[in-house]
N, C-alpha and C. Protein backbone atom coordinates (compact mmCIF):
# COMPACT_ATOMS: atom_id res chain seq x y z
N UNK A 1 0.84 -1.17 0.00
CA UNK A 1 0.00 0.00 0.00
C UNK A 1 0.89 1.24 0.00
N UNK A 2 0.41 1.94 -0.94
CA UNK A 2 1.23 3.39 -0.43
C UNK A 2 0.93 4.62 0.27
N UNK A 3 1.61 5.57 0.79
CA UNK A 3 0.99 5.77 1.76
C UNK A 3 1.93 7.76 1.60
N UNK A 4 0.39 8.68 1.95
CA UNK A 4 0.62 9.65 1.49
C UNK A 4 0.98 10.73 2.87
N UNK A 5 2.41 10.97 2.98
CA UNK A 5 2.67 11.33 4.35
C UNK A 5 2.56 12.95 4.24
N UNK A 6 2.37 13.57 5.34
CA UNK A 6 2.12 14.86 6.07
C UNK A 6 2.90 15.96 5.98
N UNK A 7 2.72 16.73 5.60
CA UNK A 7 3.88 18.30 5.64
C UNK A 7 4.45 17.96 7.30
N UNK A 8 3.57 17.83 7.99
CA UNK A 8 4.21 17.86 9.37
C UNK A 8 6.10 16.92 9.90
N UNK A 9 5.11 15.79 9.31
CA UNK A 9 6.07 14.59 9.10
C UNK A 9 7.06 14.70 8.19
N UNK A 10 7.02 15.13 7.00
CA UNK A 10 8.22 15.55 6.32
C UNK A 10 8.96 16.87 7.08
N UNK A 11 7.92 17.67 7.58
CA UNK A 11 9.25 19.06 8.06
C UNK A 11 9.76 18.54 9.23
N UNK A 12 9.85 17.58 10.65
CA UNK A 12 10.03 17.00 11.59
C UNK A 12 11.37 15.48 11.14
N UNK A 13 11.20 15.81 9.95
CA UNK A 13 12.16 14.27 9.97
C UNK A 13 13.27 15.21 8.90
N UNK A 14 12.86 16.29 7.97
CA UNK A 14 13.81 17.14 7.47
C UNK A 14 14.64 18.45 8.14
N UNK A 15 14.27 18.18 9.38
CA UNK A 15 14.74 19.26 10.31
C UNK A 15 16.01 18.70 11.21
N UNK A 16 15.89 17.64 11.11
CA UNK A 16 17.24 17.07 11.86
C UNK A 16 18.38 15.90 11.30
N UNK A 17 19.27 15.61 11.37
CA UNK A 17 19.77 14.34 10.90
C UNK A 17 19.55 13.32 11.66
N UNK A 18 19.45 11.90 10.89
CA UNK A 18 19.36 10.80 11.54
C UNK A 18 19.33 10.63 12.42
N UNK A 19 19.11 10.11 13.37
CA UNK A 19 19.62 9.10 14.84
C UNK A 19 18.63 8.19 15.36
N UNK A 20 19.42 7.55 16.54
CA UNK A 20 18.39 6.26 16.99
C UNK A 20 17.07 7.31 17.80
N UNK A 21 17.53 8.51 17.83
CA UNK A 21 16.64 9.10 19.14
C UNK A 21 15.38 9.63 18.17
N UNK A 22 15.41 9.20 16.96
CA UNK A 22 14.59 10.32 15.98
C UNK A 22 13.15 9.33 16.31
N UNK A 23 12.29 10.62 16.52
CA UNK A 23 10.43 10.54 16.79
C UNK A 23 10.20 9.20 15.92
N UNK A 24 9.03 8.75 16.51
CA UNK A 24 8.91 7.31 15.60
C UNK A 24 8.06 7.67 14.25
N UNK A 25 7.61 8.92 14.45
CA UNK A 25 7.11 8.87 12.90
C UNK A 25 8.38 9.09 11.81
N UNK A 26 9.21 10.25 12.52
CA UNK A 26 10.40 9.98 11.63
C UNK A 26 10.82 8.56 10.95
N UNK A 27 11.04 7.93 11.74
CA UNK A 27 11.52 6.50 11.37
C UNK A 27 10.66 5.73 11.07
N UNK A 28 9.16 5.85 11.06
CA UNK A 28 8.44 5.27 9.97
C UNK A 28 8.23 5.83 8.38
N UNK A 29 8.57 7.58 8.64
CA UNK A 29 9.11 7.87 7.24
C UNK A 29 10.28 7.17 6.75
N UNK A 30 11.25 7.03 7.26
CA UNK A 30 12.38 6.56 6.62
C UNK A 30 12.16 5.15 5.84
N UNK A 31 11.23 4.22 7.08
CA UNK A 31 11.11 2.95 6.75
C UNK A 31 10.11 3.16 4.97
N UNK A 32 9.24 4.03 4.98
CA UNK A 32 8.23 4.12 4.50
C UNK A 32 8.99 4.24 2.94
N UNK A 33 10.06 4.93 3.28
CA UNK A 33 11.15 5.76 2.05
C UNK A 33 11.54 4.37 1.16
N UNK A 34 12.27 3.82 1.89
CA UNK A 34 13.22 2.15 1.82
C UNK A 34 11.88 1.34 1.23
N UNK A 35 11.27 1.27 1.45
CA UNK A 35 10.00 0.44 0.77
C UNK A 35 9.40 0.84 -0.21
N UNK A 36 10.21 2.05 -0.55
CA UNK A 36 9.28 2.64 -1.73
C UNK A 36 7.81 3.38 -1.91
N UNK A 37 7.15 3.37 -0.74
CA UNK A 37 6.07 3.14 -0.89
C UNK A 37 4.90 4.40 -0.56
N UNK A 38 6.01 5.86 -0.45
CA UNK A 38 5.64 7.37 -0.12
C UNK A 38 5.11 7.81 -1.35
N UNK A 39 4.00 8.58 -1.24
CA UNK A 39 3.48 9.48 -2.51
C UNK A 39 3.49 10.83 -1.68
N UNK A 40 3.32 11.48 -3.11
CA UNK A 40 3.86 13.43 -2.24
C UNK A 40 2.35 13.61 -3.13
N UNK A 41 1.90 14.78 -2.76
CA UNK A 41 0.74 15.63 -2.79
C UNK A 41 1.47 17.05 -3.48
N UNK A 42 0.93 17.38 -4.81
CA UNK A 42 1.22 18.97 -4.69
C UNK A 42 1.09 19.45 -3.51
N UNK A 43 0.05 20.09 -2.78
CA UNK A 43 0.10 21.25 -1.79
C UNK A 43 1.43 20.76 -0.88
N UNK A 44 1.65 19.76 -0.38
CA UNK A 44 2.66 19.10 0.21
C UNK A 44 3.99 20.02 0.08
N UNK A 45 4.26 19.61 -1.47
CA UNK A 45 5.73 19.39 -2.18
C UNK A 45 5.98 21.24 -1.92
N UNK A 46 5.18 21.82 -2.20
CA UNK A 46 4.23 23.29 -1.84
C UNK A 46 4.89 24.25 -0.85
N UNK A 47 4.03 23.24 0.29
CA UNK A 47 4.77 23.70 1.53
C UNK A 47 6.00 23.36 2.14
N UNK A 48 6.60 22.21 1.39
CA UNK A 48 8.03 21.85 2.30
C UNK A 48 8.64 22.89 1.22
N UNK A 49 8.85 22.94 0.21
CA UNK A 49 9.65 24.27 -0.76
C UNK A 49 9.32 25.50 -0.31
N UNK A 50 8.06 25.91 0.21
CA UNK A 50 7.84 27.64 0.54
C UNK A 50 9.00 27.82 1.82
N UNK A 51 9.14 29.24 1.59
CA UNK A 51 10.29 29.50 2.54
C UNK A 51 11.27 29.34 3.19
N UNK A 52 12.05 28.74 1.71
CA UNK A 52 13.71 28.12 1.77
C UNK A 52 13.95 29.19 1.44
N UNK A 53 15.05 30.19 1.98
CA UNK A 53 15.71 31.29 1.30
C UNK A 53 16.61 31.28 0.79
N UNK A 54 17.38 29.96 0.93
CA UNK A 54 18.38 29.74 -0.43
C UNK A 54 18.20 29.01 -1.51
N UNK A 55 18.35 29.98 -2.24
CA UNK A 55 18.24 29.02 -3.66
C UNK A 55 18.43 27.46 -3.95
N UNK A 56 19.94 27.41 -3.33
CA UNK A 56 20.99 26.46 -3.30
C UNK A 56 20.11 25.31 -2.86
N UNK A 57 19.60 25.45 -1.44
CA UNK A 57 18.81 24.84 -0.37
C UNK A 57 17.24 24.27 -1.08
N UNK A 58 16.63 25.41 -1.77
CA UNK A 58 15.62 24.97 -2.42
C UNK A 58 15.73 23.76 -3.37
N UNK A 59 16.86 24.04 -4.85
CA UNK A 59 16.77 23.48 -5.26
C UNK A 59 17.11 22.00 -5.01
N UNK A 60 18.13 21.56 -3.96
CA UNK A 60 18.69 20.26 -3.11
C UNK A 60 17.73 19.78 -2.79
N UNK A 61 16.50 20.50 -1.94
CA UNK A 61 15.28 19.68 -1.28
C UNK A 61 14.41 19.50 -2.85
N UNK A 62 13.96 20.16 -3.93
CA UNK A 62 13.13 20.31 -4.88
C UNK A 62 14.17 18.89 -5.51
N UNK A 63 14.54 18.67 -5.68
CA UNK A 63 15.89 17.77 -6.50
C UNK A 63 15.29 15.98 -5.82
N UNK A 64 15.55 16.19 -4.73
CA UNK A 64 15.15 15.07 -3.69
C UNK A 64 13.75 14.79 -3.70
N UNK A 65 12.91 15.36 -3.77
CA UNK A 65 11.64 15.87 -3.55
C UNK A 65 10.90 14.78 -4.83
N UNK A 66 11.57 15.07 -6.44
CA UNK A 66 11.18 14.26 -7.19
C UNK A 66 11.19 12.74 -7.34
N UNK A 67 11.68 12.41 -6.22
CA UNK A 67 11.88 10.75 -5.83
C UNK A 67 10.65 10.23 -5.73
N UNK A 68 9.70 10.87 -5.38
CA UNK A 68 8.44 10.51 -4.52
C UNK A 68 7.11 11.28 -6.02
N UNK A 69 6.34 10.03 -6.64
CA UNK A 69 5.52 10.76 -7.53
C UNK A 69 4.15 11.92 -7.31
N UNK A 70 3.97 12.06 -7.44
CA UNK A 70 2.93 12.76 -7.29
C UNK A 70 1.24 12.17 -7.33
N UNK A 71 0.40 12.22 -6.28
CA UNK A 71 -0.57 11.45 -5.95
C UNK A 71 -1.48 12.43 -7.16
N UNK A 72 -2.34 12.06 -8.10
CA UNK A 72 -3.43 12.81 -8.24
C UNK A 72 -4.96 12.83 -8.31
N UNK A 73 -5.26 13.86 -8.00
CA UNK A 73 -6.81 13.80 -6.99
C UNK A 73 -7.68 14.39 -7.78
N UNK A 74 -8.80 13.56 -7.69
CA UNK A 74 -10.21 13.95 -8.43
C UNK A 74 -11.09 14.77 -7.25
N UNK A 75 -12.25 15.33 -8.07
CA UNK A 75 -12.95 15.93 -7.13
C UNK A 75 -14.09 14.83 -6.16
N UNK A 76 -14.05 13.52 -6.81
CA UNK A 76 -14.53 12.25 -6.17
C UNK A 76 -13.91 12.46 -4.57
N UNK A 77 -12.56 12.65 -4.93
CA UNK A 77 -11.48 11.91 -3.93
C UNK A 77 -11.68 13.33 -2.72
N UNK A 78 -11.90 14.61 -2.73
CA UNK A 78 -12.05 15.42 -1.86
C UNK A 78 -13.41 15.27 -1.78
N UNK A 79 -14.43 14.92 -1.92
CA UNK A 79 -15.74 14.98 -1.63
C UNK A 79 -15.97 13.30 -0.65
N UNK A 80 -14.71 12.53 -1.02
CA UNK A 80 -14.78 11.48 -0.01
C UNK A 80 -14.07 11.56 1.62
N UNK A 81 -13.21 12.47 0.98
CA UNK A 81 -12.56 13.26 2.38
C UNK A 81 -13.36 13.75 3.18
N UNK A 82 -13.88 14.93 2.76
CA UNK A 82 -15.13 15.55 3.38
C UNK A 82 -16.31 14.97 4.20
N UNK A 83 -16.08 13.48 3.41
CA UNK A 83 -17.67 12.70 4.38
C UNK A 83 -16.51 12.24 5.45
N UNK A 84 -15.56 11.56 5.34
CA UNK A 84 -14.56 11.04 6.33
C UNK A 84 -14.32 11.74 7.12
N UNK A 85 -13.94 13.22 7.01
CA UNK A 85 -13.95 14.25 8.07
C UNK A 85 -15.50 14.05 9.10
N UNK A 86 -16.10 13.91 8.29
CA UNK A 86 -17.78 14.53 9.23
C UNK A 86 -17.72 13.14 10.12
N UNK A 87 -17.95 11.96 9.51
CA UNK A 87 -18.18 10.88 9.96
C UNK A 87 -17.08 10.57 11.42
N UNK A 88 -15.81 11.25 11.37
CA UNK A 88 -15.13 11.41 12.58
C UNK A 88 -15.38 12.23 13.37
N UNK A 89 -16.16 13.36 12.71
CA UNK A 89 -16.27 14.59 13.99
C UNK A 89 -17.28 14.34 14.51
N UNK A 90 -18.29 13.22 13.81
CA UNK A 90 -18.99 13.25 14.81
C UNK A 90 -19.12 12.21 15.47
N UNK A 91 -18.32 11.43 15.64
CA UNK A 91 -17.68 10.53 16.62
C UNK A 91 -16.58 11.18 17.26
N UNK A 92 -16.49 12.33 17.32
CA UNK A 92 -15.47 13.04 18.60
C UNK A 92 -14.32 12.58 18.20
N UNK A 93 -13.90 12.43 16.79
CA UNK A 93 -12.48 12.30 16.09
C UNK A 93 -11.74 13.60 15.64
């Protein structure tokens, strides 16, 4: 299965280098990486690129960035979101 990870989760595991001490979502990104099995989201790719102020820096992460394809979404696919949202909120999710 592949599996479409979080601006959060990418800026939290791109903010530090490696180690054994790294958050476990970190290291389920990594695992997630090694398996192949990450898709990126425009708005995503979006927000980890907004407000790199070096060029240099941008283009290194934008470079890396293309490893991971791009998921794409119908208006099916946000109108199924939308019921998934409700159906949790109103179970106090």
């Amino acid at each position: 299965m592949r599996v479409l990870v979080d601006t959060s989760v990418w800026s939290l595991a791109l903010r530090r280098k490696t180690s054994a001490d790294d958050p476990p979502e970190v290291l389920e990104l990594a695992e997630l990486i090694r398996e192949h099995r990450v898709e990126m989201m425009g708005p995503v790719r979006q927000e980890l690129l907004s407000g790199i102020r070096s060029n240099t820096q941008f283009a290194k992460l934008r470079n890396r960035l293309h490893a991971f394809p791009d998921l794409l979404l119908s208006h099916e696919d946000y109108e199924l979101a939308a019921e998934f949202f409700n159906t949790c909120r109103s179970k106090g999710i």
